[in-house]
Every structure is written in structure tokens, then in C-alpha cells.
N, C-alpha and C. Protein backbone atom coordinates (compact mmCIF):
# COMPACT_ATOMS: atom_id res chain seq x y z
N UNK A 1 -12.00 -4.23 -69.23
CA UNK A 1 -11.75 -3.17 -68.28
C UNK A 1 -10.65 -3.58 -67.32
N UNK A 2 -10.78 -4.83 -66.74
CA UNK A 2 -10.05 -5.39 -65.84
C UNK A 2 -8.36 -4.92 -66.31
N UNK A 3 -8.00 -5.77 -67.87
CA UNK A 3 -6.99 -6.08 -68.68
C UNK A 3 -6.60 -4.61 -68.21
N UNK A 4 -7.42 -4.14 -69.31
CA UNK A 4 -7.16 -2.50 -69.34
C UNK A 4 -6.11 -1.99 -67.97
N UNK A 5 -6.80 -1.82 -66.80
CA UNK A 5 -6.06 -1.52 -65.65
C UNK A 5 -5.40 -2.24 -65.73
N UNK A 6 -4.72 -3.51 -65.60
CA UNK A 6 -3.44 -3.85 -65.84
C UNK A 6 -2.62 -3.54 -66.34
N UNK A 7 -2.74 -3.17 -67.39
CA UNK A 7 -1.95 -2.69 -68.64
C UNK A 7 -1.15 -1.20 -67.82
N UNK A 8 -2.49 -0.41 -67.59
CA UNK A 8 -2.29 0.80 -67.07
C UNK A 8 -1.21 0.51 -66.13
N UNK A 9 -1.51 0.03 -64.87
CA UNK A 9 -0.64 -0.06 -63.92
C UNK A 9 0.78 -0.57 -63.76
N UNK A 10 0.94 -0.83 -65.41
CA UNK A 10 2.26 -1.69 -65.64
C UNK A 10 3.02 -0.57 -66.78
N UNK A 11 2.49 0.79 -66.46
CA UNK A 11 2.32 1.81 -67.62
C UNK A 11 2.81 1.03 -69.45
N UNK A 12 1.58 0.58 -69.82
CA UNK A 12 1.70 0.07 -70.68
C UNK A 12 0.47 0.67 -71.14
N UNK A 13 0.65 2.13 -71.50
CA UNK A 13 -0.64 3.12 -71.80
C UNK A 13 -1.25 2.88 -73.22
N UNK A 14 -0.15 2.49 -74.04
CA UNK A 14 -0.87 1.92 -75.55
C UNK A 14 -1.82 1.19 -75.55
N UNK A 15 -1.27 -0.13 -74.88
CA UNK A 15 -2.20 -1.21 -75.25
C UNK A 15 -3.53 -1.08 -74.08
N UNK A 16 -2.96 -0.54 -72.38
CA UNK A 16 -4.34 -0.23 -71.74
C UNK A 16 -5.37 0.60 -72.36
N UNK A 17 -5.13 1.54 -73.45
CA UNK A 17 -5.96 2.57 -74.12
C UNK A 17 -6.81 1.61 -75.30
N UNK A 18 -6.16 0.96 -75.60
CA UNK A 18 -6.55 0.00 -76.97
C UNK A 18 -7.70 -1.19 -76.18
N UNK A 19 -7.40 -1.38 -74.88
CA UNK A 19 -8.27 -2.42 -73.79
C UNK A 19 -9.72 -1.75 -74.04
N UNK A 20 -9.42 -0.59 -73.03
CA UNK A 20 -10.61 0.25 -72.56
C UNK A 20 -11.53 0.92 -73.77
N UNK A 21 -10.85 0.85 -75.37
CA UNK A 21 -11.53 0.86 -76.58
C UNK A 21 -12.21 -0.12 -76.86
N UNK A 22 -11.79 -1.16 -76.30
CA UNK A 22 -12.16 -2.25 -77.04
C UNK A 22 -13.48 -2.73 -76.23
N UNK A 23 -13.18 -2.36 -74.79
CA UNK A 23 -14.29 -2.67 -74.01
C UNK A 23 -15.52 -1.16 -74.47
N UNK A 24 -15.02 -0.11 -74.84
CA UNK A 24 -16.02 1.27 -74.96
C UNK A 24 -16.82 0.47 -76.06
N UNK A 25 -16.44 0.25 -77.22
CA UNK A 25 -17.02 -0.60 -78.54
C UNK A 25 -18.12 -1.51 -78.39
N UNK A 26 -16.98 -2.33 -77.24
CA UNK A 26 -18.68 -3.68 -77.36
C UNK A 26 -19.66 -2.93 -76.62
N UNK A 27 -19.26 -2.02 -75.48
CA UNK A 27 -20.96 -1.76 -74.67
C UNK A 27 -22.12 -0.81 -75.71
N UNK A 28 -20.88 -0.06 -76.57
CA UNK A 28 -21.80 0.92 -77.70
C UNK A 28 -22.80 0.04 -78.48
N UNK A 29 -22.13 -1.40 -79.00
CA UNK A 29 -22.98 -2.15 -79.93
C UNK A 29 -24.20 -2.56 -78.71
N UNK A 30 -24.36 -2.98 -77.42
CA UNK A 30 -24.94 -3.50 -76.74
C UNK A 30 -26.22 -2.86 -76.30
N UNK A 31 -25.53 -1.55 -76.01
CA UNK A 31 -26.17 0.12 -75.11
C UNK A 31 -26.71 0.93 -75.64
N UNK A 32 -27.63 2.08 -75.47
CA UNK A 32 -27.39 3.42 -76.00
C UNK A 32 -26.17 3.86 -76.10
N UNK A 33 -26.12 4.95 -77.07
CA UNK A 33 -24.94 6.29 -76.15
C UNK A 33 -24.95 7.24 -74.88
N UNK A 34 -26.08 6.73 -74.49
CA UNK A 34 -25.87 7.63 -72.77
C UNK A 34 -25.95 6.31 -71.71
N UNK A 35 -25.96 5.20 -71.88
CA UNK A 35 -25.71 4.49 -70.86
C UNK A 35 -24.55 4.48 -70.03
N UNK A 36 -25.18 4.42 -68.53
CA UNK A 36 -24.39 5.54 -67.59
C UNK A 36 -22.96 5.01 -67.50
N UNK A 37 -22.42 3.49 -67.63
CA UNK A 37 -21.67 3.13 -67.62
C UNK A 37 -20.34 3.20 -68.55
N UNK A 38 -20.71 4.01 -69.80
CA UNK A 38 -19.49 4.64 -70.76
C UNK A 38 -19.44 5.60 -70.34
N UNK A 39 -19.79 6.71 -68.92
CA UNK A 39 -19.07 7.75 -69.03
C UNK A 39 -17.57 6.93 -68.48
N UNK A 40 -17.79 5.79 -67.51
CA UNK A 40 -16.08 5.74 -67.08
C UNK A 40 -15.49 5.25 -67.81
N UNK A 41 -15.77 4.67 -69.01
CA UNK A 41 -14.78 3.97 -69.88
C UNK A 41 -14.14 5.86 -70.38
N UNK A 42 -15.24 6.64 -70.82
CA UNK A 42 -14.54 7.73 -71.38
C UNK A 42 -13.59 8.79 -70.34
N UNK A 43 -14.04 8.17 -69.26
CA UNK A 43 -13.22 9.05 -67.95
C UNK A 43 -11.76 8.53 -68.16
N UNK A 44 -11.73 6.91 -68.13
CA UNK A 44 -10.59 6.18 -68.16
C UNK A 44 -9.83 6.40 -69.50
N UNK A 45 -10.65 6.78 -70.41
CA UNK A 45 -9.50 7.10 -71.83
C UNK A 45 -8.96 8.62 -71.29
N UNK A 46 -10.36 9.28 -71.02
CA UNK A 46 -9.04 10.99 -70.66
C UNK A 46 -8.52 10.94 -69.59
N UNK A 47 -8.13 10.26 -68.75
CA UNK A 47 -7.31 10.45 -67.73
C UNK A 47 -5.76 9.37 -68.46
N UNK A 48 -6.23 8.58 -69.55
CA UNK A 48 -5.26 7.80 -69.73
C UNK A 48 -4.64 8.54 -71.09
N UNK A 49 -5.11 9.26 -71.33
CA UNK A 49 -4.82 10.72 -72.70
C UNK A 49 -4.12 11.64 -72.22
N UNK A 50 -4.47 11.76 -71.20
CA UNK A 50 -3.24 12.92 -70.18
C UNK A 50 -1.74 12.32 -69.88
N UNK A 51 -1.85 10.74 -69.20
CA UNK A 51 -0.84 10.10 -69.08
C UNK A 51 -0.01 10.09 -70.91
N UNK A 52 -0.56 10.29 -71.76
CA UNK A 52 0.20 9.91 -73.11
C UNK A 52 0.58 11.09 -73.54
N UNK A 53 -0.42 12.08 -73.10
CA UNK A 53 0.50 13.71 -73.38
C UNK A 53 -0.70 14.09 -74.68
N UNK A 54 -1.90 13.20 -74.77
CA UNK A 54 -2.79 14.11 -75.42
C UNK A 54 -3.80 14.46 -75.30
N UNK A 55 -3.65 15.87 -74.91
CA UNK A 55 -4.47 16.91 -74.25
C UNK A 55 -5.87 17.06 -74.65
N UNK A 56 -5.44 17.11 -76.21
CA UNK A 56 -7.21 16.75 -76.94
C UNK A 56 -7.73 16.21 -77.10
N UNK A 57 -7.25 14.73 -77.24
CA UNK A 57 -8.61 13.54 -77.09
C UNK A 57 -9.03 13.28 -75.69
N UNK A 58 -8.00 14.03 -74.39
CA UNK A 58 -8.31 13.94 -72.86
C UNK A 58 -9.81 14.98 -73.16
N UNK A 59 -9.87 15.93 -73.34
CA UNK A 59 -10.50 17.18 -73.59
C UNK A 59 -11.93 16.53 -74.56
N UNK A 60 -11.35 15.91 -75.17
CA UNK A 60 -12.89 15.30 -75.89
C UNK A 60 -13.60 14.08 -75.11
N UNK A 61 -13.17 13.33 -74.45
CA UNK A 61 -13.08 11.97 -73.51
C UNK A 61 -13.80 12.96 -72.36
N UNK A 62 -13.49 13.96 -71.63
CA UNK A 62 -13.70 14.74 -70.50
C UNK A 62 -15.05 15.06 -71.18
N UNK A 63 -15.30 16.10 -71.57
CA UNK A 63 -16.42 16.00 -72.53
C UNK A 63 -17.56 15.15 -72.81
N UNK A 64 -17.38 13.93 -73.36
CA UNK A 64 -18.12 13.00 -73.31
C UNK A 64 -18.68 12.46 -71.79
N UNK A 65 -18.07 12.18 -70.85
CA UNK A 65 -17.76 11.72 -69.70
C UNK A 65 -18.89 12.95 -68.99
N UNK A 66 -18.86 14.04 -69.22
CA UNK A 66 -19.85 15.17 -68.42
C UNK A 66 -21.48 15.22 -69.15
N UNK A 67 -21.04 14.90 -70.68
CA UNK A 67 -22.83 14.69 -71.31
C UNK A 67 -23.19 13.74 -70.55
N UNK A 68 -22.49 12.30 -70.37
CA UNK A 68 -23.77 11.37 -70.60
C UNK A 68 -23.96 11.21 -68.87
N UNK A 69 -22.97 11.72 -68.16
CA UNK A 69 -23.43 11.97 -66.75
C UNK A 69 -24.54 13.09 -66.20
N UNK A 70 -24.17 13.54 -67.03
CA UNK A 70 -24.95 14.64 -66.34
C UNK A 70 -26.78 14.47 -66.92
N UNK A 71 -26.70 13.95 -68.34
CA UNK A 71 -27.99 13.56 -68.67
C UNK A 71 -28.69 12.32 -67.98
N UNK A 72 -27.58 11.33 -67.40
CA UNK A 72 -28.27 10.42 -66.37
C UNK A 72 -28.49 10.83 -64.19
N UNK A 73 -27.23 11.57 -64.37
CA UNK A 73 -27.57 11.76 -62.89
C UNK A 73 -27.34 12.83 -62.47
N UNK A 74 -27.25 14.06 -63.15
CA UNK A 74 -27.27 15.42 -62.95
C UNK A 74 -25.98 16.01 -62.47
N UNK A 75 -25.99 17.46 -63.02
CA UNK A 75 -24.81 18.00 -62.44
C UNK A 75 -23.75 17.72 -61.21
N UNK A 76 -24.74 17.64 -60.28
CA UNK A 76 -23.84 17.41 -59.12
C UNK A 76 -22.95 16.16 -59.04
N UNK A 77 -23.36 15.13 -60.11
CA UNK A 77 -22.59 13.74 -59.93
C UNK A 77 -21.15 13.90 -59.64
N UNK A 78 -20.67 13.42 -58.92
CA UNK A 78 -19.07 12.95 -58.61
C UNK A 78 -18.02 13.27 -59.74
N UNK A 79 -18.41 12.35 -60.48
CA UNK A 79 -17.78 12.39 -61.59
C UNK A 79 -17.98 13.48 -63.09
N UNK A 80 -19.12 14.25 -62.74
CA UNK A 80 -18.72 15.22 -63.46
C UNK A 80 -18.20 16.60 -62.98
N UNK A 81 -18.25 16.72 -61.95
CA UNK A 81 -17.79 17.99 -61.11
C UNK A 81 -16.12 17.83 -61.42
N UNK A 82 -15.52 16.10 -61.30
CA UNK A 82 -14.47 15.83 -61.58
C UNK A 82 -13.85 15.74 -63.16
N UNK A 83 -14.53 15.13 -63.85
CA UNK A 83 -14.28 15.69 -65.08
C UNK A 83 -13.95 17.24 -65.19
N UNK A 84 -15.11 18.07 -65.09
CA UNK A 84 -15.41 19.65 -65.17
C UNK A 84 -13.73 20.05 -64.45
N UNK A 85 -13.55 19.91 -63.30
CA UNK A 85 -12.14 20.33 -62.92
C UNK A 85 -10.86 19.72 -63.96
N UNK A 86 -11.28 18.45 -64.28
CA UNK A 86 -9.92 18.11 -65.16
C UNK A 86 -9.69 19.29 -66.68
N UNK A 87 -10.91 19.22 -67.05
CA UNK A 87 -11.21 19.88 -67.96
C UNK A 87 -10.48 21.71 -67.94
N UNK A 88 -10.88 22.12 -66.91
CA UNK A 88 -10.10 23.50 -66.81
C UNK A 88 -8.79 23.36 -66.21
N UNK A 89 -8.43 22.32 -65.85
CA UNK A 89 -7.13 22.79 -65.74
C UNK A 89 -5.99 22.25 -67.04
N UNK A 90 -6.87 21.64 -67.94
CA UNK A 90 -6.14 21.37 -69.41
C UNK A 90 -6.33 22.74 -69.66
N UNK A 91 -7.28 23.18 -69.46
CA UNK A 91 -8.06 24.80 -70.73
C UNK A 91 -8.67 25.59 -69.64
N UNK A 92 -7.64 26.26 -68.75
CA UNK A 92 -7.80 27.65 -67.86
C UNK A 92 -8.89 28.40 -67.97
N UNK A 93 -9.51 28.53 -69.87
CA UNK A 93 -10.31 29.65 -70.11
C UNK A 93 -11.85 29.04 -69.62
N UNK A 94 -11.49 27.75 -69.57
CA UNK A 94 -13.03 26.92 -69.28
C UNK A 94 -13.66 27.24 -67.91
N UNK A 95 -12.55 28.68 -66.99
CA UNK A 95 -13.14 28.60 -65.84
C UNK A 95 -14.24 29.35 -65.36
N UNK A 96 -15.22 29.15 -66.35
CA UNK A 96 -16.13 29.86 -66.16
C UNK A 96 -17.36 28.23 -66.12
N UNK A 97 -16.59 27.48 -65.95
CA UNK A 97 -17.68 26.12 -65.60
C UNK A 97 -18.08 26.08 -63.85
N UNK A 98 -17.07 27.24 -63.04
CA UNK A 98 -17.73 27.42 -61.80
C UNK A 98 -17.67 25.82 -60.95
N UNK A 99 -16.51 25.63 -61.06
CA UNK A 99 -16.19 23.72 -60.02
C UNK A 99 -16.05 23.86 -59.06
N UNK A 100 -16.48 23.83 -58.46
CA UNK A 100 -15.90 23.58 -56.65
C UNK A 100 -15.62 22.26 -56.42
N UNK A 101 -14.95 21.41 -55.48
CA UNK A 101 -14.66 20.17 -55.13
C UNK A 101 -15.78 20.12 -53.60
């Protein structure tokens, strides 16, 4: 994760994306799939999917990032209200998800 942000901050979006995979991977072998801590690895791939210009694996990453939050700490969490906004403003028609900040 650490690497990862490095990478990022040095916009070196390939290989930070390939980090934050590599770290999503080992916690999957370790974790469930709703352990609360891969929604930010999947927050950090779609916000780092936007930086690369792709809209749809941001959109699937956003996605992921709102299931497993919202099945651990409910709608109102931080981070899915924030997802939910990233999400409609990739896909306008999604604005019927009702976000407020």
C-alpha cells in the first residue's frame, strides 16, 4: 500500500495500480471478500482508474468499494456516500442514488 502511494505520487499510475493489486490479492487469500479493509484498496484502484482515463474499471472498483462498505458499516459510511458521488458523476444517469455530501 505504502509502495503503491509512492508510485502514485510520483504519477507512476501503472506500476502504483499493479502495487495496490498486488496488495488487494494477498488480503483476498488472507480475508473474506467483505473484509472492511478492501473496500480502500478498491477505492484506491477507482480513483487511480480515473487518473488512467478508465472510466469502467473506476465504475466497477466504485462499486465494489460501496458493497463491502455498506455491508460492514452501513450506508451512511464516509466512504460510500463518497464512492456513490464518484460514481454519478462518471454516469449522470446514476442520479437517482440520492448523495448528498
Amino acid at each position: 500500500n505504502n509502495m503503491g502511494s509512492v508510485l502514485l505520487n510520483q504519477k507512476k499510475y501503472d506500476l502504483a495500480f499493479d502495487c495496490y493489486k498486488k496488495s488487494l490479492k494477498i488480503i483476498e487469500e488472507i480475508k473474506d471478500d467483505f473484509y472492511p479493509h478492501l473496500a480502500t484498496y478498491y477505492h484506491f484502484l477507482a480513483d487511480l482508474s480515473i487518473l488512467m482515463k478508465n472510466t469502467e474499471n473506476a465504475k466497477k472498483y466504485y462499486n465494489r468499494t460501496i458493497s463491502i462498505r455498506t455491508k460492514n458499516s452501513g450506508e451512511e459510511h464516509p466512504e460510500v456516500i463518497i464512492a456513490k458521488k464518484k460514481l454519478e458523476e462518471l454516469d449522470p444517469s446514476l442520479s437517482s442514488l440520492n448523495v448528498t455530501l
